[in-house]
Protein backbone atom coordinates (compact mmCIF):
# COMPACT_ATOMS: atom_id res chain seq x y z
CA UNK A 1 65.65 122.45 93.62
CA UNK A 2 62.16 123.07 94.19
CA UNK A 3 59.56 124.72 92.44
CA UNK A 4 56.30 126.52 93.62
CA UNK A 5 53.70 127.09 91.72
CA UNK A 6 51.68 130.16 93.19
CA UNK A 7 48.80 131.05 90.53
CA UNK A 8 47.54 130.69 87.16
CA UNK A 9 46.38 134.10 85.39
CA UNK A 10 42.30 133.31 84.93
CA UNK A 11 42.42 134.65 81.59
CA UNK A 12 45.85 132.81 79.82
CA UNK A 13 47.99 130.47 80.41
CA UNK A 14 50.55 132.30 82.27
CA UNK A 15 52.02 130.89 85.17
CA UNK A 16 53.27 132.89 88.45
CA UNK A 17 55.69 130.25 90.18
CA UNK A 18 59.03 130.48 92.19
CA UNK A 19 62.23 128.26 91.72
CA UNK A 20 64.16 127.87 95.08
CA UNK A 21 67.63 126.85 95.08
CA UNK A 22 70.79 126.62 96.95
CA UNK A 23 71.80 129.54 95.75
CA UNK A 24 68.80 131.81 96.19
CA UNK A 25 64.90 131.77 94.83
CA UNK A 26 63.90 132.56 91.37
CA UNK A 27 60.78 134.15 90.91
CA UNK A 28 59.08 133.34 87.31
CA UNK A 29 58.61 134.02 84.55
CA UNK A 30 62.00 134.68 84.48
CA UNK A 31 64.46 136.04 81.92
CA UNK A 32 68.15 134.99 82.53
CA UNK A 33 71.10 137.22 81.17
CA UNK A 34 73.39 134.73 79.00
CA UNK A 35 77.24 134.63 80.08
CA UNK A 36 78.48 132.60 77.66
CA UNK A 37 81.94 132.42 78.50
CA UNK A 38 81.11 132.44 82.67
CA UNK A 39 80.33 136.84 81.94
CA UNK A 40 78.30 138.84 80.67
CA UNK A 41 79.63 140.48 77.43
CA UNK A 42 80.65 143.90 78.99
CA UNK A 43 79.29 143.49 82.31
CA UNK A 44 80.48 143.02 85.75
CA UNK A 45 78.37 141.06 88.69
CA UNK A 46 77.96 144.24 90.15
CA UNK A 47 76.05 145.95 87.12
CA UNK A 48 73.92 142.36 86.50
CA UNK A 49 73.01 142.83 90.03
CA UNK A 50 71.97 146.33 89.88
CA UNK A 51 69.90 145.85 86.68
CA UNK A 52 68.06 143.37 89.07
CA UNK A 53 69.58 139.93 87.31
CA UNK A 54 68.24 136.87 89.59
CA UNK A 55 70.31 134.47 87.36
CA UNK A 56 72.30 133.55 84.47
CA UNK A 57 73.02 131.77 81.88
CA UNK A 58 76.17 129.78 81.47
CA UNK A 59 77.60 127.62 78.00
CA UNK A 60 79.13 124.56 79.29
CA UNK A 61 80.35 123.71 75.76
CA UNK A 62 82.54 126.84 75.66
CA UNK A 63 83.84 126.61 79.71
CA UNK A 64 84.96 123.05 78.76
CA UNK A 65 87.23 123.76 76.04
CA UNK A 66 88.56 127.26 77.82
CA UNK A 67 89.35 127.48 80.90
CA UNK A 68 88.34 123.55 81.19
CA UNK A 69 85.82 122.44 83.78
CA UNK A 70 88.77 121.16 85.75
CA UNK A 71 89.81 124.89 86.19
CA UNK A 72 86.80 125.90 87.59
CA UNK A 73 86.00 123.28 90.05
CA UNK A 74 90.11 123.38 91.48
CA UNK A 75 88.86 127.35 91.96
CA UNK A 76 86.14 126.50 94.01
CA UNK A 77 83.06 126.24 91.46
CA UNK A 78 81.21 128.40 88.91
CA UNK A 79 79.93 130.87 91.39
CA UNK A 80 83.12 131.37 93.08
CA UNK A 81 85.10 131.71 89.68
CA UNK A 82 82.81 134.34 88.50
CA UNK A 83 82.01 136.19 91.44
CA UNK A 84 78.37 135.50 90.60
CA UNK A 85 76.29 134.41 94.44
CA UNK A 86 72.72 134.18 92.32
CA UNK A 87 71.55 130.87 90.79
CA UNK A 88 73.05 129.75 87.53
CA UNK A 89 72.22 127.26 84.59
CA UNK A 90 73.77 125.40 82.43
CA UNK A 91 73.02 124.37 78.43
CA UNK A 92 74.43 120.72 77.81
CA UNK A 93 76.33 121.84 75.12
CA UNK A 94 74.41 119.85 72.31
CA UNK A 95 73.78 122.96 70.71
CA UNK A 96 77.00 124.42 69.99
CA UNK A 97 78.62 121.52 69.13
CA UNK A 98 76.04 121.33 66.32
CA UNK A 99 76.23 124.93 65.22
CA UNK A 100 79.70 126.08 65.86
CA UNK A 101 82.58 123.33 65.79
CA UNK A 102 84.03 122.52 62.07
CA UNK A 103 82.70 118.87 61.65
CA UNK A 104 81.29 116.95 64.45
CA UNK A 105 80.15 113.33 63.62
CA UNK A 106 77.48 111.96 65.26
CA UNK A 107 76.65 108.38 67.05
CA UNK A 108 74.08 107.29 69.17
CA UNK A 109 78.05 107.19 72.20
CA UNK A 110 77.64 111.02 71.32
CA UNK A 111 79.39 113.28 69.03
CA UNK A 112 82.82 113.69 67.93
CA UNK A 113 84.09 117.52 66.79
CA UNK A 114 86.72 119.94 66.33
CA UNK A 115 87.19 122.21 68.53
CA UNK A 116 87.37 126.05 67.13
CA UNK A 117 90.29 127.33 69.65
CA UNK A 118 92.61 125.14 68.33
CA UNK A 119 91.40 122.48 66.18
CA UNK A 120 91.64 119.15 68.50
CA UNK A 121 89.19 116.55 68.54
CA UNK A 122 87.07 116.36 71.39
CA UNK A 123 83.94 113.80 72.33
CA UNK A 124 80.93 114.92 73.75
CA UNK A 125 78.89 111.90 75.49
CA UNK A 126 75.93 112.30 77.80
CA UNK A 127 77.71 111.27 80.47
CA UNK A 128 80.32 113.96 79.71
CA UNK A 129 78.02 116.85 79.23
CA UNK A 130 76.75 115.57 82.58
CA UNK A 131 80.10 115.25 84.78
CA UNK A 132 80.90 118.57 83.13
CA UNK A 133 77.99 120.23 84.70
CA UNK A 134 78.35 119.02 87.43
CA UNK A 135 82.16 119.97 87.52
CA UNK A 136 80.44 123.36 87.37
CA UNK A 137 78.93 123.28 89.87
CA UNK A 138 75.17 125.18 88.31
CA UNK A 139 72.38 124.87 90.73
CA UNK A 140 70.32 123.96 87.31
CA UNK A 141 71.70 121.85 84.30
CA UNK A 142 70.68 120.40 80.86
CA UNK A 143 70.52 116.87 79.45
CA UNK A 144 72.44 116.44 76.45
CA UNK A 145 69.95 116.94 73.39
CA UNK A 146 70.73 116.63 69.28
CA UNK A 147 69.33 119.94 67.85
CA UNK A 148 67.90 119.94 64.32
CA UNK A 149 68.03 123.03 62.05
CA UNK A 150 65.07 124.58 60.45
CA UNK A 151 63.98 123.62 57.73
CA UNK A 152 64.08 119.62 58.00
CA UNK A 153 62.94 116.42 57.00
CA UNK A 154 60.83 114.78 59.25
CA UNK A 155 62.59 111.59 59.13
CA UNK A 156 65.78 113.60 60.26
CA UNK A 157 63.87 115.22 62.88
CA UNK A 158 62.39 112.18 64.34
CA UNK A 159 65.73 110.50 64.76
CA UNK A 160 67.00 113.29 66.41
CA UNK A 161 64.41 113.26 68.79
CA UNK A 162 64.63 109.55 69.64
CA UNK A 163 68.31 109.96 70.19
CA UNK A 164 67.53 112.98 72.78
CA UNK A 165 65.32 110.87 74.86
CA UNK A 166 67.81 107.70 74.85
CA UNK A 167 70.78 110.23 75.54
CA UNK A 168 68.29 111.68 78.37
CA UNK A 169 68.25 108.57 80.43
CA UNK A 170 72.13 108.23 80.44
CA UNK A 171 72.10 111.82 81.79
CA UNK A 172 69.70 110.76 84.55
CA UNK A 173 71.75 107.73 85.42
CA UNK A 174 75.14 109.62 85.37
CA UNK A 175 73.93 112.64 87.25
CA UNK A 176 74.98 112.12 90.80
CA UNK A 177 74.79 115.59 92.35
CA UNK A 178 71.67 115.92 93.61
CA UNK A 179 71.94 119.60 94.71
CA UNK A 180 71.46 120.04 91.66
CA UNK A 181 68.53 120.48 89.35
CA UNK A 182 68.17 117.92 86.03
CA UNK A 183 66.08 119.19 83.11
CA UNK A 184 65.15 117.23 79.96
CA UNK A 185 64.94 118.95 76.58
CA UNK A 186 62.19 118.40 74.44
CA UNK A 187 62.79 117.95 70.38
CA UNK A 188 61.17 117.52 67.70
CA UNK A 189 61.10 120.63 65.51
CA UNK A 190 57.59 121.66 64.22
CA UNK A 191 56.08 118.33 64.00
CA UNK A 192 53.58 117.95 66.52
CA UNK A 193 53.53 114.28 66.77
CA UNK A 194 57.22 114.00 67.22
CA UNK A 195 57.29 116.85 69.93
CA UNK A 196 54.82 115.15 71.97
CA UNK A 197 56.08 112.13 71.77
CA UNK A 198 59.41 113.52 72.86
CA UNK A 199 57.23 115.31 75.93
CA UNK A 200 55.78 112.45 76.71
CA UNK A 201 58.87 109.99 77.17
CA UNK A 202 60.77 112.77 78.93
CA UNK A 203 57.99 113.48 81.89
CA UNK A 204 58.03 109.51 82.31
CA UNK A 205 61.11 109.46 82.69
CA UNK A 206 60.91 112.43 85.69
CA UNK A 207 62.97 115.08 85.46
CA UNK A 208 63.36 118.14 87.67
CA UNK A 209 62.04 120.40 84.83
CA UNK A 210 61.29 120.58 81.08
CA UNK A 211 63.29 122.68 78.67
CA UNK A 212 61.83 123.01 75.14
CA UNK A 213 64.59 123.31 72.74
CA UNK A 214 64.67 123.60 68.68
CA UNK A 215 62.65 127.16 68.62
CA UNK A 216 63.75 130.23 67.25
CA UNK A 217 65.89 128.86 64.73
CA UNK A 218 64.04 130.23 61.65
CA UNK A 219 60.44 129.21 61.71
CA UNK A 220 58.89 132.27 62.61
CA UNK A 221 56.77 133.36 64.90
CA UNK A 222 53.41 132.01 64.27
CA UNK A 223 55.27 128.15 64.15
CA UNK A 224 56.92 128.50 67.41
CA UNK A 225 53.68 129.53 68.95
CA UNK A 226 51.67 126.81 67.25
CA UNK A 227 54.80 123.98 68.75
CA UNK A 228 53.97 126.10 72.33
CA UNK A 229 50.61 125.66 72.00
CA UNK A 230 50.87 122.01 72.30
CA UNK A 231 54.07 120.96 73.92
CA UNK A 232 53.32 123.52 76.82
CA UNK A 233 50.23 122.07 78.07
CA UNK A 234 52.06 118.39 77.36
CA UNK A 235 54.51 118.97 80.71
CA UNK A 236 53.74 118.68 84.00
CA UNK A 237 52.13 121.85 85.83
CA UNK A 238 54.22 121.16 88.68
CA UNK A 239 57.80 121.27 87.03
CA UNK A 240 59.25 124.30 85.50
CA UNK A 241 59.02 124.60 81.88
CA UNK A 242 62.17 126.44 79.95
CA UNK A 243 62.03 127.81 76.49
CA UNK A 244 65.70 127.95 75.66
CA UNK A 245 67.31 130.51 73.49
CA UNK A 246 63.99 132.99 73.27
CA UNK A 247 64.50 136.24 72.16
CA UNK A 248 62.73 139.51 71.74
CA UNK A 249 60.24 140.81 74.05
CA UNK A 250 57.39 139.43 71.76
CA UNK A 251 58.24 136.14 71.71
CA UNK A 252 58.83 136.12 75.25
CA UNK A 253 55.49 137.24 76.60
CA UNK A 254 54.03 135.18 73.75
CA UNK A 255 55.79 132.33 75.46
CA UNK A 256 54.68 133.05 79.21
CA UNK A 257 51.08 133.82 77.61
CA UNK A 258 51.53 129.88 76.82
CA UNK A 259 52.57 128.68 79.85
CA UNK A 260 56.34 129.12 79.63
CA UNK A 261 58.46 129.95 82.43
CA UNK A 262 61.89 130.81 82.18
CA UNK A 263 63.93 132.53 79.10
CA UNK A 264 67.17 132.91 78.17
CA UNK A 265 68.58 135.21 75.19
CA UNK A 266 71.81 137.44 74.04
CA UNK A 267 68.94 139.58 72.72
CA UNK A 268 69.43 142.45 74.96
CA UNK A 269 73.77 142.35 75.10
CA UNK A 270 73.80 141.86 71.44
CA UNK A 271 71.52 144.41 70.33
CA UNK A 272 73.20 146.43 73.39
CA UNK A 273 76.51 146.64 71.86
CA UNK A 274 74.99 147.46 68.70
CA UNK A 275 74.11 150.37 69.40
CA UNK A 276 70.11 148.98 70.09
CA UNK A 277 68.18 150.28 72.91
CA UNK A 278 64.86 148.66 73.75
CA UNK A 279 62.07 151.26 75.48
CA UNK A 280 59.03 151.55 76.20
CA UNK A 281 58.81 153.83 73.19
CA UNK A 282 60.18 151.25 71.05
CA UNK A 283 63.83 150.53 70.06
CA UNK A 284 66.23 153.54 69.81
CA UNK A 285 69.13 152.96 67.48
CA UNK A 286 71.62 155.35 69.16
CA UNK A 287 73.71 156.82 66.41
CA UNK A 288 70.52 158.45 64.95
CA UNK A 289 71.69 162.19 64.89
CA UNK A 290 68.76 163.26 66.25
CA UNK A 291 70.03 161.80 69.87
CA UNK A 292 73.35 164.16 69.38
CA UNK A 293 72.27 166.60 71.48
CA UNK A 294 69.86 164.90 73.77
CA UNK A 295 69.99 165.53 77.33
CA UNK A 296 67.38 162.63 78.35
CA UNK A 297 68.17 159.22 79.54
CA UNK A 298 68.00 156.45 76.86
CA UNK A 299 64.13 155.74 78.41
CA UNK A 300 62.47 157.91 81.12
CA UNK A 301 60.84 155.25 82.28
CA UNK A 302 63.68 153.25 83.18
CA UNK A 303 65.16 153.67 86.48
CA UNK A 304 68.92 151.37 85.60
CA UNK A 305 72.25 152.91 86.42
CA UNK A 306 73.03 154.12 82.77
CA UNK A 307 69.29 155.79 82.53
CA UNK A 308 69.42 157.61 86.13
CA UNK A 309 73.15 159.26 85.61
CA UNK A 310 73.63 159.78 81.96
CA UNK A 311 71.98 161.33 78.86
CA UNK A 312 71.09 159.67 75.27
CA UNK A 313 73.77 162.72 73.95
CA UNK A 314 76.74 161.23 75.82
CA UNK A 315 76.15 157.18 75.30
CA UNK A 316 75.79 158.05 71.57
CA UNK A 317 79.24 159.85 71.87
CA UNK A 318 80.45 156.99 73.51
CA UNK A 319 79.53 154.68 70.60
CA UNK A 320 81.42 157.20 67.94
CA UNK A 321 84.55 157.73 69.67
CA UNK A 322 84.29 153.38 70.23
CA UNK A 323 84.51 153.82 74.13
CA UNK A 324 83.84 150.58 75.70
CA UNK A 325 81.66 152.17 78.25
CA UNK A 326 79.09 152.60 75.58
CA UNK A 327 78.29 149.09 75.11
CA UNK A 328 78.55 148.50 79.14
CA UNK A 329 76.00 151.26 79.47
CA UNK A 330 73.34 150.18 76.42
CA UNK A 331 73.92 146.25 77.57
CA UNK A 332 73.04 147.21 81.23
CA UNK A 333 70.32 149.27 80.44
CA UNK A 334 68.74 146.84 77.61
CA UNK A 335 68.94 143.50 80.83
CA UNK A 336 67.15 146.33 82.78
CA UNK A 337 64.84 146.58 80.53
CA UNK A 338 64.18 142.70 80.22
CA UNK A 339 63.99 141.92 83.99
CA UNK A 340 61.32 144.81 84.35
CA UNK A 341 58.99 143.75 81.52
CA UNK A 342 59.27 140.25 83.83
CA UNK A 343 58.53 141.73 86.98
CA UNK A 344 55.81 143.53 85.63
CA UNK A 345 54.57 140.48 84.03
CA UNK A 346 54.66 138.76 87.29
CA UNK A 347 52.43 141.81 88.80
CA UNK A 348 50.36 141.18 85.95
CA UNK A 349 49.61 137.83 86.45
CA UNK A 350 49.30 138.06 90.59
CA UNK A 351 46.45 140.35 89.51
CA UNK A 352 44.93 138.03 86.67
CA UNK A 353 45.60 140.75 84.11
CA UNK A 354 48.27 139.63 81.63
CA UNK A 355 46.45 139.87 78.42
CA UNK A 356 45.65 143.29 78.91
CA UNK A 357 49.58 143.64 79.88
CA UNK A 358 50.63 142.21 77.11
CA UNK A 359 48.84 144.02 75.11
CA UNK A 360 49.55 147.63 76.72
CA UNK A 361 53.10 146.53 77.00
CA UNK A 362 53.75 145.97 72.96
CA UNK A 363 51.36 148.52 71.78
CA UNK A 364 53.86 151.41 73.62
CA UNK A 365 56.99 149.02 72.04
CA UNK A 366 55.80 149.39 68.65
């Protein structure tokens, strides 16, 4: 992997860059579609693509207990096995096995849990989360971090972020595949001195880029910012910086305003299947009656496949009769809607005016 760094917006912190990897370049910002289970929820290759997806997402915690990474590396790799040619990342996994499995027990080996398909007890090491990933076959991966929930003591915090920096070097010296991309995960929660310190140890320790984990896990808006404020500017200018698991299109450009370069969310396929549209008139919840007899696109601005061939009227049909193309159509649109606000961002900062971007952009949302 390489990364580019092309300007600096005179006015912010926002960063216009490009990622280049084996699998294609990714301009940033970037926002990255989430395919948890290697898709999409809804969504074929062929729809991610046309909504102008440049990567994705993938959980390695979930492809390891179904189909196994053994699966998908005997079928020729991640790409291959989900007909997906664009770049794709991997998480480590440390975050689902803290927020989804039954019990997981944790040492400074790893962690042991229970797996929620069908209740065996698996171990999680660094070394595993690595070899997984690279089983994989992602052009970028995660070291394996210990997330903290929110609230927490700081005590609990802190050793929680020690742990992620020792567990960081064993992912550096088991990672062997050196097509691909590395990134260390900064911890910490909200307490400054802990995040830096966290920063600070990881960007001696050299990684290909910086992922900022922990955020978005209840603390609100104002906190993250204040944590992006600092850790941010703490990471090297010439590595790509990652805020993991971020979110709504306000916390996003609040992000990139920061300094932050690529995003990940099920923001827009959640709310998508929910019946959520996000515009540039705001969101459009589409079983409001007054959409019944409609014939506009879900935004007339939007130029995706759902907005140019069919009208408000028959998606929110689709959603009361429970057609499945309803949620296909609202998910597609809604990624649409997310790699535009990035594209235009990009513009934005090529021509030094993000602020006033930013602010144009959530005035017409709200």
């Amino acid at each position: 992997m390489d990364f580019k760094l092309h300007k600096v917006d005179k006015h912010s912190k926002a960063r216009l860059g490009e990622i280049n990897t084996l699998h294609g370049k990714v301009p940033t910002p970037i926002f990255m579609p989430v395919g948890t289970q290697g898709t999409v929820k809804s969504l074929t290759p062929e729809h991610l693509r046309d909504a102008n997806a440049i990567a994705i997402l993938c959980n390695t915690y979930h492809l390891s207990l179904r189909p196994g990474e053994d699966i998908v590396k005997d079928c020729g790799g991640l790409h291959k096995f989900i007909g997906w040619d664009r770049p794709i990342i991997t998480d480590s996994g440390g975050y689902q096995v803290f927020s989804l499995s039954e019990f997981a027990k944790i040492s400074d080996g790893g962690v042991e849990f229970k797996s929620p398909i069908d209740g065996s007890v698996k171990f999680l090491s660094p070394e595993k989360a690595t070899n997984i990933q690279e089983s994989l076959g992602a052009d970028i991966i995660m070291a394996f971090d210990e997330c903290v929930a929110y609230p927490c003591e700081k005590d609990v915090a802190k050793v929680a972020m020690e742990r992620t920096i020792r567990w960081a070097k064993r992912c550096l010296e088991a990672h062997s595949d050196k097509n691909q991309a590395l990134f260390g995960i900064v911890q910490g929660s909200v307490f400054k001195d802990l995040r830096l310190e966290c920063a600070e140890k990881l960007v001696e320790l050299d990684f290909d880029g910086y992922s900022i984990g922990g955020l978005s896990v209840g603390e609100g808006r104002l906190l993250m910012n204040e944590v992006l404020d600092y850790v941010a500017c703490a990471l090297p200018e010439t590595k790509p910086r990652y805020l993991m698991g971020v979110g709504f299109p306000i916390d996003i450009l609040d992000a990139v305003e920061r300094g932050v370069d690529m995003f990940d969310c099920i923001i827009p396929t959640r709310n998508g299947r929910n019946g959520c549209a996000f515009t540039n008139s705001g969101k459009k919840n589409v079983f409001n009656s007054k959409y019944k007899d409609l014939d506009a696109p879900i935004d007339d601005e939007c130029e995706c496949y759902a907005c140019r061939n069919f009208s408000l009227a028959y998606i929110r049909h689709l959603f009361n009769a429970k057609e499945i193309l309803g949620l296909t159509l609202l998910s597609l649109h809604n990624i649409s809607f997310f790699t535009k606000m990035m594209s235009d961002a990009r513009l934005a900062i090529m021509e030094d005016n993000f602020l006033q971007f930013k602010a144009d952009f959530l005035a017409r949302m709200n």
